[in-house]
C-alpha atoms as a PDB file:
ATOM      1  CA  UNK A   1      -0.175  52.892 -10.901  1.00  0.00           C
ATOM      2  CA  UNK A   2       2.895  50.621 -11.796  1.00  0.00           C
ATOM      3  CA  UNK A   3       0.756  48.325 -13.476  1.00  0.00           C
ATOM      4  CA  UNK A   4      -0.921  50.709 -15.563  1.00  0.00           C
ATOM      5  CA  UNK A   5       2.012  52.087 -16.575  1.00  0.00           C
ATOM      6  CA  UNK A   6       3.315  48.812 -17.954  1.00  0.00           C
ATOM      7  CA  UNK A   7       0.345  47.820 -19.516  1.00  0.00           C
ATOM      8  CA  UNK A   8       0.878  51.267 -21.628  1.00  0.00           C
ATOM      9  CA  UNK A   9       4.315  50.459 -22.200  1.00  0.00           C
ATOM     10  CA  UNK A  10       5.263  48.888 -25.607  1.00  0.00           C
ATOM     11  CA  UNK A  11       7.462  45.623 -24.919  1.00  0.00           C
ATOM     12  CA  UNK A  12       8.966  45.743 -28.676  1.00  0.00           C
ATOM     13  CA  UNK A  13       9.172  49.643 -28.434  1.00  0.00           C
ATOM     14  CA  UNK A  14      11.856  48.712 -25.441  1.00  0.00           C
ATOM     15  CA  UNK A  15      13.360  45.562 -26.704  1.00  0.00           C
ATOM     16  CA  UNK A  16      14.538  46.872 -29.976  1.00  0.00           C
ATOM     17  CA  UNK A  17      17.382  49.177 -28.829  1.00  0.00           C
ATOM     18  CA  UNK A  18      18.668  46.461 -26.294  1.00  0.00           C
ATOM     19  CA  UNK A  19      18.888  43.985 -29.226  1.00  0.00           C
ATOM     20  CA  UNK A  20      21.279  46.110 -31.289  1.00  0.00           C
ATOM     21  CA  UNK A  21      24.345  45.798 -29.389  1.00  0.00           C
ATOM     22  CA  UNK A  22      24.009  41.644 -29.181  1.00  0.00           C
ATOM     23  CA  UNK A  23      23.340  41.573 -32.695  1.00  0.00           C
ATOM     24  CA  UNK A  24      26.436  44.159 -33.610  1.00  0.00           C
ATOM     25  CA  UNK A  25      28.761  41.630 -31.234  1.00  0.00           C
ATOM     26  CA  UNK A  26      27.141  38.729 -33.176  1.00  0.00           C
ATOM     27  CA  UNK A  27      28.914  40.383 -36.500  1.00  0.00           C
ATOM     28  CA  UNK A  28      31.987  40.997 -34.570  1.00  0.00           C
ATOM     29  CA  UNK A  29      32.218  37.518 -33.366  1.00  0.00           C
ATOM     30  CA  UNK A  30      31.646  35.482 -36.755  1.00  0.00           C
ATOM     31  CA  UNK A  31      34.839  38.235 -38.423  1.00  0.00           C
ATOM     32  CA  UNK A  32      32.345  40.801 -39.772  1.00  0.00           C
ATOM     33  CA  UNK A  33      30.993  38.275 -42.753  1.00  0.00           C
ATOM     34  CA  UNK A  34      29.577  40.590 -45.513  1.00  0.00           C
ATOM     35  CA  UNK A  35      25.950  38.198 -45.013  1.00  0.00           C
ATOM     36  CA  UNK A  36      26.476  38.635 -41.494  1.00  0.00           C
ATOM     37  CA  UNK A  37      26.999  42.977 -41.705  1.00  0.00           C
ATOM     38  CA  UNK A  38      23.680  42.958 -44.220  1.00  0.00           C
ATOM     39  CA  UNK A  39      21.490  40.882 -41.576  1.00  0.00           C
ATOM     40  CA  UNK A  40      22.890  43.176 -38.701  1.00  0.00           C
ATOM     41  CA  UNK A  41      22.125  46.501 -40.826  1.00  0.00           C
ATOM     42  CA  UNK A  42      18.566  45.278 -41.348  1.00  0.00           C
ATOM     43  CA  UNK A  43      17.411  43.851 -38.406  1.00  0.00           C
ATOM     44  CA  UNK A  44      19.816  47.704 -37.038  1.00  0.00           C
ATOM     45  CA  UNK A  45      17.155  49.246 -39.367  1.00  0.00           C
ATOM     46  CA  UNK A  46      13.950  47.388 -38.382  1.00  0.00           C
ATOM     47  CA  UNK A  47      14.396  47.942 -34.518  1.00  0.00           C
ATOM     48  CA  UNK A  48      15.238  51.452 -35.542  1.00  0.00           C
ATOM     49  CA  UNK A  49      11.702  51.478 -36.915  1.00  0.00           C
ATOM     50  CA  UNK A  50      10.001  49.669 -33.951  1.00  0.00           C
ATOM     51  CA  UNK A  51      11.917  51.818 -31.331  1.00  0.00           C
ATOM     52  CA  UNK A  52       9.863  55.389 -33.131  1.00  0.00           C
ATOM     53  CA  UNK A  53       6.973  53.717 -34.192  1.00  0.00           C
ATOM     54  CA  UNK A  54       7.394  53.631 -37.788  1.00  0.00           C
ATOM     55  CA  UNK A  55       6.395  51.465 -40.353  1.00  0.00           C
ATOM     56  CA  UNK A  56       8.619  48.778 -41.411  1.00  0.00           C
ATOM     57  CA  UNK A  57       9.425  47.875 -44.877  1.00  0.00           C
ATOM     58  CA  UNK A  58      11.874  45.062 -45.155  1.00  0.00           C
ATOM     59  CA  UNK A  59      12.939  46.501 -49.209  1.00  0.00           C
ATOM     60  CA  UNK A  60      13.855  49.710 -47.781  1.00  0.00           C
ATOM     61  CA  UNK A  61      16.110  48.008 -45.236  1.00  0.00           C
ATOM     62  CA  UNK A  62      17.109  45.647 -47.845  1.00  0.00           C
ATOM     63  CA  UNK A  63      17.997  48.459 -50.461  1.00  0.00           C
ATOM     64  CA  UNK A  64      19.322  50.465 -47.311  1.00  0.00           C
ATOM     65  CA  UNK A  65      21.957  48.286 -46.581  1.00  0.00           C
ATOM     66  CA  UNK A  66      22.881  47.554 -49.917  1.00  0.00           C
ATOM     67  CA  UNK A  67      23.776  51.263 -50.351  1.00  0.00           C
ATOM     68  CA  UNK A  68      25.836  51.493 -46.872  1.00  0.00           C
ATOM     69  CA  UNK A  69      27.629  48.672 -47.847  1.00  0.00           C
ATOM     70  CA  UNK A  70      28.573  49.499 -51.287  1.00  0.00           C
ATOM     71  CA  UNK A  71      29.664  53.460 -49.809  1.00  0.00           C
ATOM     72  CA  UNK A  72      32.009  51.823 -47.615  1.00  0.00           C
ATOM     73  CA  UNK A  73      33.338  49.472 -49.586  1.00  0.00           C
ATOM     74  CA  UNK A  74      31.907  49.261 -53.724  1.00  0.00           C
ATOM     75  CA  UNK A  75      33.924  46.689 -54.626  1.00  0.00           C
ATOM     76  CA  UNK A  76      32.337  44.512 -52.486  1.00  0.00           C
ATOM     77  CA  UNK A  77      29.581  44.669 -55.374  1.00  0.00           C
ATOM     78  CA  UNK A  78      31.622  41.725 -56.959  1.00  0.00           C
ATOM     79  CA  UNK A  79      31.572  39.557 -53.909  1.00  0.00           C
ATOM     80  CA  UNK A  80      29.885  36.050 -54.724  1.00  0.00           C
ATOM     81  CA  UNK A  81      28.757  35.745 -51.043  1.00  0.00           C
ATOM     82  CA  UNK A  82      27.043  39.121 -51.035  1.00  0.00           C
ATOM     83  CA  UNK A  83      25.673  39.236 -54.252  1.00  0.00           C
ATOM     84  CA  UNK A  84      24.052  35.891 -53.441  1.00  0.00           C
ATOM     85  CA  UNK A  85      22.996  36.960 -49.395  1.00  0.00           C
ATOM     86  CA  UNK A  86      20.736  40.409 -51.131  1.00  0.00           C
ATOM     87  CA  UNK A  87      19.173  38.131 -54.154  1.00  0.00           C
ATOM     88  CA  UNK A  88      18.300  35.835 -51.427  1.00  0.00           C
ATOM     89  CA  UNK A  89      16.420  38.049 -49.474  1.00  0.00           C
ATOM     90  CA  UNK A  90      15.362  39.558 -52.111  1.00  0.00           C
ATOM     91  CA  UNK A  91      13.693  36.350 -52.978  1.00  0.00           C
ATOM     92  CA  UNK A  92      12.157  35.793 -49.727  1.00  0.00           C
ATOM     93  CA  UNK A  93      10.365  39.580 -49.800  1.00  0.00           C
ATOM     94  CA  UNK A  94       9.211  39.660 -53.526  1.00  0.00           C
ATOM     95  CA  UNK A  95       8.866  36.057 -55.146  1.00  0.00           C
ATOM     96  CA  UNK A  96       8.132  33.954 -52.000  1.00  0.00           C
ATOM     97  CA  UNK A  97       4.672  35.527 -50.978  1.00  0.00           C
ATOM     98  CA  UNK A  98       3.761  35.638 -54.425  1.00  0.00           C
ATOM     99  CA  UNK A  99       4.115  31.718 -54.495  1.00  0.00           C
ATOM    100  CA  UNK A 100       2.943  31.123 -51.314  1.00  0.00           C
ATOM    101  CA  UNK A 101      -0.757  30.669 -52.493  1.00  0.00           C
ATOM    102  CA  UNK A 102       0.550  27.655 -54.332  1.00  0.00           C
ATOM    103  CA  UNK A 103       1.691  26.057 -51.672  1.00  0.00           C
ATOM    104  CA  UNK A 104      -0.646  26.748 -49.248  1.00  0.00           C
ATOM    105  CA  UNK A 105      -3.078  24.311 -47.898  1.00  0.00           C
ATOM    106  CA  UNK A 106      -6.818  24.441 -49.415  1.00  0.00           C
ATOM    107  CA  UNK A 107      -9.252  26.327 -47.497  1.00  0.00           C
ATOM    108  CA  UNK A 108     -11.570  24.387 -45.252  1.00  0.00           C
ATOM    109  CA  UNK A 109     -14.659  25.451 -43.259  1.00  0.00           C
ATOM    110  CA  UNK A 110     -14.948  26.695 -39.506  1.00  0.00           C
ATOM    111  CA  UNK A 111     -16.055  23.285 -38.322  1.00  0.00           C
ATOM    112  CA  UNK A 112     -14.060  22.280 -35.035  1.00  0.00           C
ATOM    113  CA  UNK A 113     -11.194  19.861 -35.351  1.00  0.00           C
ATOM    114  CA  UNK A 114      -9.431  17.264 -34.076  1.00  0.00           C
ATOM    115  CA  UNK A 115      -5.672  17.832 -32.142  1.00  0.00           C
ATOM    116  CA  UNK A 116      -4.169  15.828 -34.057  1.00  0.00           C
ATOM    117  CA  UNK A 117      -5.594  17.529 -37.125  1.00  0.00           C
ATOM    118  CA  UNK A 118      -4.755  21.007 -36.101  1.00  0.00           C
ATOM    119  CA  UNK A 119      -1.420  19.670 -35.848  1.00  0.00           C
ATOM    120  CA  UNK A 120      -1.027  18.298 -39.373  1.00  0.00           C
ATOM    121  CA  UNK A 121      -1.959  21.207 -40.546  1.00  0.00           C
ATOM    122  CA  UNK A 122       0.205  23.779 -38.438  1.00  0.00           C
ATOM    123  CA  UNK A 123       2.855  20.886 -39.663  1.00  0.00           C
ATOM    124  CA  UNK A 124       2.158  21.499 -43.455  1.00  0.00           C
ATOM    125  CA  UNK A 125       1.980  25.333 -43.084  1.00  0.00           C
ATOM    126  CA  UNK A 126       5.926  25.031 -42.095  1.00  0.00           C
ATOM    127  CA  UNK A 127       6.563  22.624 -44.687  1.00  0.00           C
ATOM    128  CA  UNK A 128       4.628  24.929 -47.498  1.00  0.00           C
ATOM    129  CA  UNK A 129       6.311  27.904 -46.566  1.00  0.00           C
ATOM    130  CA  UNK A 130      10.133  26.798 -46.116  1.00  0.00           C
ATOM    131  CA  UNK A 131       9.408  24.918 -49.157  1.00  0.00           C
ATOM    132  CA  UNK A 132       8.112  28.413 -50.826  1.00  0.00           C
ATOM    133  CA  UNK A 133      11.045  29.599 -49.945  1.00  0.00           C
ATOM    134  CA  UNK A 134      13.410  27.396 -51.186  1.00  0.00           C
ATOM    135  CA  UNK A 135      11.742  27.304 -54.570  1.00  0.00           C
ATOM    136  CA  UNK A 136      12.012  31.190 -54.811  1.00  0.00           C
ATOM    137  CA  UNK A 137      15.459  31.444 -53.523  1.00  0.00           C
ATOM    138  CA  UNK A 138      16.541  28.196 -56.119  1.00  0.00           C
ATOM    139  CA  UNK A 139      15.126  29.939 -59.041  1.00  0.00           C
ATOM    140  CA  UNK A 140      16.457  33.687 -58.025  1.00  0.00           C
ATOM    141  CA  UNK A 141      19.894  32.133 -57.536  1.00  0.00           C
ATOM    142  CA  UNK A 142      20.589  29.859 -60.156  1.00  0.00           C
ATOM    143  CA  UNK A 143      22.041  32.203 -62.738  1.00  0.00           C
ATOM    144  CA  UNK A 144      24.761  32.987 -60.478  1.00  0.00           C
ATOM    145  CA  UNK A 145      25.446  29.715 -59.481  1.00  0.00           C
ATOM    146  CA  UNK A 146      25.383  28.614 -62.945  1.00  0.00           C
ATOM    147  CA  UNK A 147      27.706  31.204 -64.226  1.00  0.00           C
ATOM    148  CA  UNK A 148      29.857  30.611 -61.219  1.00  0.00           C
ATOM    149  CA  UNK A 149      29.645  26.849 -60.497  1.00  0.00           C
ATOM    150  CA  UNK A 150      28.502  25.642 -64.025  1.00  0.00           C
ATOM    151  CA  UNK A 151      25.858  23.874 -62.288  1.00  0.00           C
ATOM    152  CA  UNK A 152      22.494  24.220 -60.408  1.00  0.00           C
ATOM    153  CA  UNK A 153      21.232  22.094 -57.037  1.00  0.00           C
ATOM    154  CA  UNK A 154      18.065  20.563 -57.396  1.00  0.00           C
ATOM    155  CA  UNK A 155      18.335  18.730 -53.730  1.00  0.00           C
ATOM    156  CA  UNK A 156      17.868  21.462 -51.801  1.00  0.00           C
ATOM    157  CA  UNK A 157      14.128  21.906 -52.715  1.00  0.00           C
ATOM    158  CA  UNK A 158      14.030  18.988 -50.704  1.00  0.00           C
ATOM    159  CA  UNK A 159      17.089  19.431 -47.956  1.00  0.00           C
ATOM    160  CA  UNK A 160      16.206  23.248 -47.132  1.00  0.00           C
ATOM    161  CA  UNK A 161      12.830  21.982 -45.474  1.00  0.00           C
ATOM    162  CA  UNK A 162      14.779  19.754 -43.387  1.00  0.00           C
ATOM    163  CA  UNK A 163      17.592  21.467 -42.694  1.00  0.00           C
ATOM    164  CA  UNK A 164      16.414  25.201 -41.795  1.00  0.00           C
ATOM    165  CA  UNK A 165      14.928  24.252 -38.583  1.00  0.00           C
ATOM    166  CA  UNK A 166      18.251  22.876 -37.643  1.00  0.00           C
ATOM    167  CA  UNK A 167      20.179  25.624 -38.889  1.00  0.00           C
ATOM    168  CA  UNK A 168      17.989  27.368 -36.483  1.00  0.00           C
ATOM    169  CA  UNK A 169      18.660  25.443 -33.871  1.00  0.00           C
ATOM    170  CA  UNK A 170      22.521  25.300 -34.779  1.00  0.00           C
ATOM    171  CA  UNK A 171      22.874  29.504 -34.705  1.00  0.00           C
ATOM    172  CA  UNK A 172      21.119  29.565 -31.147  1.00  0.00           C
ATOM    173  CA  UNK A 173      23.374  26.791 -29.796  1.00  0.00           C
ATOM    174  CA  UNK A 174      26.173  28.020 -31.096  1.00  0.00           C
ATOM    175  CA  UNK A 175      26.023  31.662 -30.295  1.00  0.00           C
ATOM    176  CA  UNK A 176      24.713  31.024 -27.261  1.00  0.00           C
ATOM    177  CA  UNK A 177      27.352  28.498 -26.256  1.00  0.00           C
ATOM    178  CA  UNK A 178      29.971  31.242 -27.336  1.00  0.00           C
ATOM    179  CA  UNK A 179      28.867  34.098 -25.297  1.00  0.00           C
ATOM    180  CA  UNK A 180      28.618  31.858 -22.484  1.00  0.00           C
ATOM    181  CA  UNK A 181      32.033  30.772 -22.930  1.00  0.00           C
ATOM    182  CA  UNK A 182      33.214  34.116 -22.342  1.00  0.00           C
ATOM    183  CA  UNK A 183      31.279  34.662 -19.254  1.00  0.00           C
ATOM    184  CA  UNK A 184      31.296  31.105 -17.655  1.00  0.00           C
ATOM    185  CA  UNK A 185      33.692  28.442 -19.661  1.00  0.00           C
ATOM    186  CA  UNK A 186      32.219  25.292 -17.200  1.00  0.00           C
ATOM    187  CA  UNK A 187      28.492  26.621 -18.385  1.00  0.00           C
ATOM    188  CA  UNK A 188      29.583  26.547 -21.959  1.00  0.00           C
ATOM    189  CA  UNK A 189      31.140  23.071 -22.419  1.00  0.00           C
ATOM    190  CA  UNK A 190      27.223  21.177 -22.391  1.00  0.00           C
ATOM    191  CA  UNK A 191      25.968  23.751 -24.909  1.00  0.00           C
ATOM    192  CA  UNK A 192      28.373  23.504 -27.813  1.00  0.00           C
ATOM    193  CA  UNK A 193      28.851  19.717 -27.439  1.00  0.00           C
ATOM    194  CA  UNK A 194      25.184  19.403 -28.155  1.00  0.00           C
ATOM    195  CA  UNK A 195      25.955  22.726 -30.849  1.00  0.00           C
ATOM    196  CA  UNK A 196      28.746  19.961 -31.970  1.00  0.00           C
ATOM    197  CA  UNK A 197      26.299  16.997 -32.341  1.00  0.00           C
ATOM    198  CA  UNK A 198      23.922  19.077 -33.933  1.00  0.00           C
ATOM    199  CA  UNK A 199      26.219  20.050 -36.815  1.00  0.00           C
ATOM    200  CA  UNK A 200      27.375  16.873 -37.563  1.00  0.00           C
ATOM    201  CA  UNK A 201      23.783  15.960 -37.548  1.00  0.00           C
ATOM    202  CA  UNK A 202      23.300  18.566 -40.069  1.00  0.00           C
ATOM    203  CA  UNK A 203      25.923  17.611 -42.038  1.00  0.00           C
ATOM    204  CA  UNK A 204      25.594  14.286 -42.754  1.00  0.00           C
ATOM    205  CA  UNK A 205      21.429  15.260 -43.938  1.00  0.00           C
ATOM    206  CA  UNK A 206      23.321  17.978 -46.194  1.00  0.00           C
ATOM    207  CA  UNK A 207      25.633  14.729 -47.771  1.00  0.00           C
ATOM    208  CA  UNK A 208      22.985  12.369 -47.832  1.00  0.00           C
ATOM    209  CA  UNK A 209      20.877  14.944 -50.498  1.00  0.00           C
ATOM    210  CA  UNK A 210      23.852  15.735 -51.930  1.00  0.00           C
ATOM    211  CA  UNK A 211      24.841  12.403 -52.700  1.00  0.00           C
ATOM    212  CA  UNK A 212      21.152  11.524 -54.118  1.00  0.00           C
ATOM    213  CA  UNK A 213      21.226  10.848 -58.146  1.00  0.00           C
ATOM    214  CA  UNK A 214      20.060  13.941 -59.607  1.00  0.00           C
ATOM    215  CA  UNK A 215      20.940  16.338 -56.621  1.00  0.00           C
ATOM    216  CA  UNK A 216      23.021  18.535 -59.028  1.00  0.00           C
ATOM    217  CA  UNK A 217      22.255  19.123 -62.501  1.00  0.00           C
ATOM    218  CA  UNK A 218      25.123  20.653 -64.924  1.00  0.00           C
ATOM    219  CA  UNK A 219      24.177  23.649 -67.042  1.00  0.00           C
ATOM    220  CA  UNK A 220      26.541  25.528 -69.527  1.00  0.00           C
ATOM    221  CA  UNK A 221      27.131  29.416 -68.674  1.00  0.00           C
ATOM    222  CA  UNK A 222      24.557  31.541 -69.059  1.00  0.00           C
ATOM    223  CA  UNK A 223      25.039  34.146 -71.564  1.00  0.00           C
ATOM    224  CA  UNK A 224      24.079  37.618 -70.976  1.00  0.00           C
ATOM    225  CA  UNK A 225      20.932  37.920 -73.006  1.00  0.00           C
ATOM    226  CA  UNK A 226      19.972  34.266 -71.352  1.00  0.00           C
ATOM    227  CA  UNK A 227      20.284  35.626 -68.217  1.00  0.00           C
ATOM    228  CA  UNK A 228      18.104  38.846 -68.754  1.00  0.00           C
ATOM    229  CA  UNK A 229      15.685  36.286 -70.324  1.00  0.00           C
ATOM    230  CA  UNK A 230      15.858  33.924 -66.936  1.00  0.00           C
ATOM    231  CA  UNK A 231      15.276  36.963 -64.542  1.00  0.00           C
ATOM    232  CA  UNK A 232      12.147  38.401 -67.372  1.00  0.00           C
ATOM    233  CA  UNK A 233      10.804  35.079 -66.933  1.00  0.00           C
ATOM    234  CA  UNK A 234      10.613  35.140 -63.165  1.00  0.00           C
ATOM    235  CA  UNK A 235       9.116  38.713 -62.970  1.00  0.00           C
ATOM    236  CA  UNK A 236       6.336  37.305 -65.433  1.00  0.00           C
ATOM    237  CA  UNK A 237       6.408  34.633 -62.754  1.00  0.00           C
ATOM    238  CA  UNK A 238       5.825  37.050 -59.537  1.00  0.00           C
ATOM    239  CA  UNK A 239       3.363  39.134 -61.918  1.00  0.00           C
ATOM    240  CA  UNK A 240       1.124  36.247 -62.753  1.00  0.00           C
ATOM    241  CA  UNK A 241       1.223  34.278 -59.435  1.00  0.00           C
ATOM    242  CA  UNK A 242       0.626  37.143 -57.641  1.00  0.00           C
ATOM    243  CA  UNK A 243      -2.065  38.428 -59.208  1.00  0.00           C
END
C-alpha cells in the first residue's frame, strides 16, 4: 500500500513548498539584492504553480513580480540593476527561443551513433543555447548600457559560454558553503576555499576577454527615437526568426 501511494504522489507537487523558505533565506543572505527579490518572487510564483497543479507561464511571473516590486517600492523603476535583471529575462523568454533555431545543430537521421558522437553533440547543444542566450540578452541590453556606460561589450558573446557554467558552479559552492558555515564552521572551511579558487578562476577568464582587442566597442548615447528604432528592430527580429 505504501508503495502505491508514493508512486501516486507527485515529487515536484511536494518539493515546491519546501524550496520556498531556502530560496527566501537565499535573498536574505545576499542583503535582499533587487535581482536577487525578482528571482525569489518567480521561482515563489512557479512552485506556487507546481504545488496546485497549474500551468506555468514564466511572463506572468515575470510581469508578476515586476508589479510587486514596483507597489512596494516604484522608484525602484529607475534602478540600473533592476531594469537590466527584467530585460534580461525578458530576453531569455521572448528573443532567445526565437533564435534558438539558428543556432541549433542540423537535423540528422535516426541512424545509431557513436559515444563519442552523442557527446559532441549534447556538447554543442550547451554551447548553441548559452550562446543563444547571450546574443539575445547582448542585443536586449545594449541600449541601456550604451546610454549608461557609453559603450557596448562584444566579449561576452564569447565569455558568457564559458563562464555560466562556472557561475553555476560558483552560486552552489558558495551558498552552500555559507549555510554550512552556520550549521558546522569545520564542514564549511573545504567548500568555500574551493568556492574561493573557483572565483578567482572566474575572474581571471572574465579579464582575459575583457582585455582582448575589440572586447568593448564605444557608442555615442542613444537618442530617444534611436532607441525606439533599436528595440522596433529587434521585435522585427523575434517576428521574423520566429516565424
Amino acid at each position: 500500500r505504501m508503495t502505491r501511494l508514493f508512486r501516486r504522489v507527485e515529487a515536484r507537487r511536494l518539493a515546491a513548498p519546501l524550496c520556498l523558505p531556502f530560496i527566501w533565506f537565499y535573498v536574505a543572505f545576499t542583503g535582499f539584492q533587487e535581482p536577487a527579490i525578482r528571482s525569489a518572487i518567480m521561482c515563489s510564483a512557479i512552485l506556487a504553480g507546481l504545488a496546485s497543479k497549474r500551468r506555468n507561464d514564466p511572463l506572468n511571473a515575470l510581469m508578476g513580480s515586476a508589479m510587486i516590486m514596483l507597489a512596494v517600492d516604484p522608484s525602484s523603476i529607475a534602478h540600473l540593476s533592476l531594469q537590466l535583471s527584467f530585460i534580461s529575462v525578458a530576453a531569455l523568454l521572448i528573443v532567445a527561443p526565437s533564435l534558438a533555431p539558428k543556432f541549433s545543430s542540423p537535423h540528422t537521421d535516426d541512424h545509431p551513433i557513436q559515444p563519442w558522437q552523442r557527446l559532441l553533440k549534447s556538447l554543442w547543444r550547451s554551447i548553441s543555447a548559452t550562446g543563444t542566450a547571450s546574443v539575445a540578452v547582448t542585443l536586449s541590453t545594449a541600449p541601456l548600457l550604451i546610454n549608461a556606460f557609453g559603450r557596448v561589450s562584444l566579449a561576452g558573446l564569447l565569455s558568457n559560454i564559458v563562464t555560466l557554467p562556472i557561475s553555476s558552479l560558483l552560486t552552489l559552492l558558495s551558498a552552500g558553503g555559507a549555510g554550512l558555515h552556520v550549521v558546522f564552521e569545520p564542514a564549511a572551511k573545504p567548500i568555500l576555499w574551493l568556492a574561493l579558487v573557483v572565483c578567482r578562476a572566474f575572474v581571471a577568464i572574465a579579464e582575459f576577454f575583457a582585455a582582448l582587442p575589440g572586447a568593448a566597442i564605444e557608442i555615442p548615447t542613444l537618442s530617444v527615437p534611436s532607441t525606439w528604432l533599436w528595440m522596433l528592430a529587434l521585435v522585427c527580429l523575434v517576428i521574423t526568426t520566429g516565424a
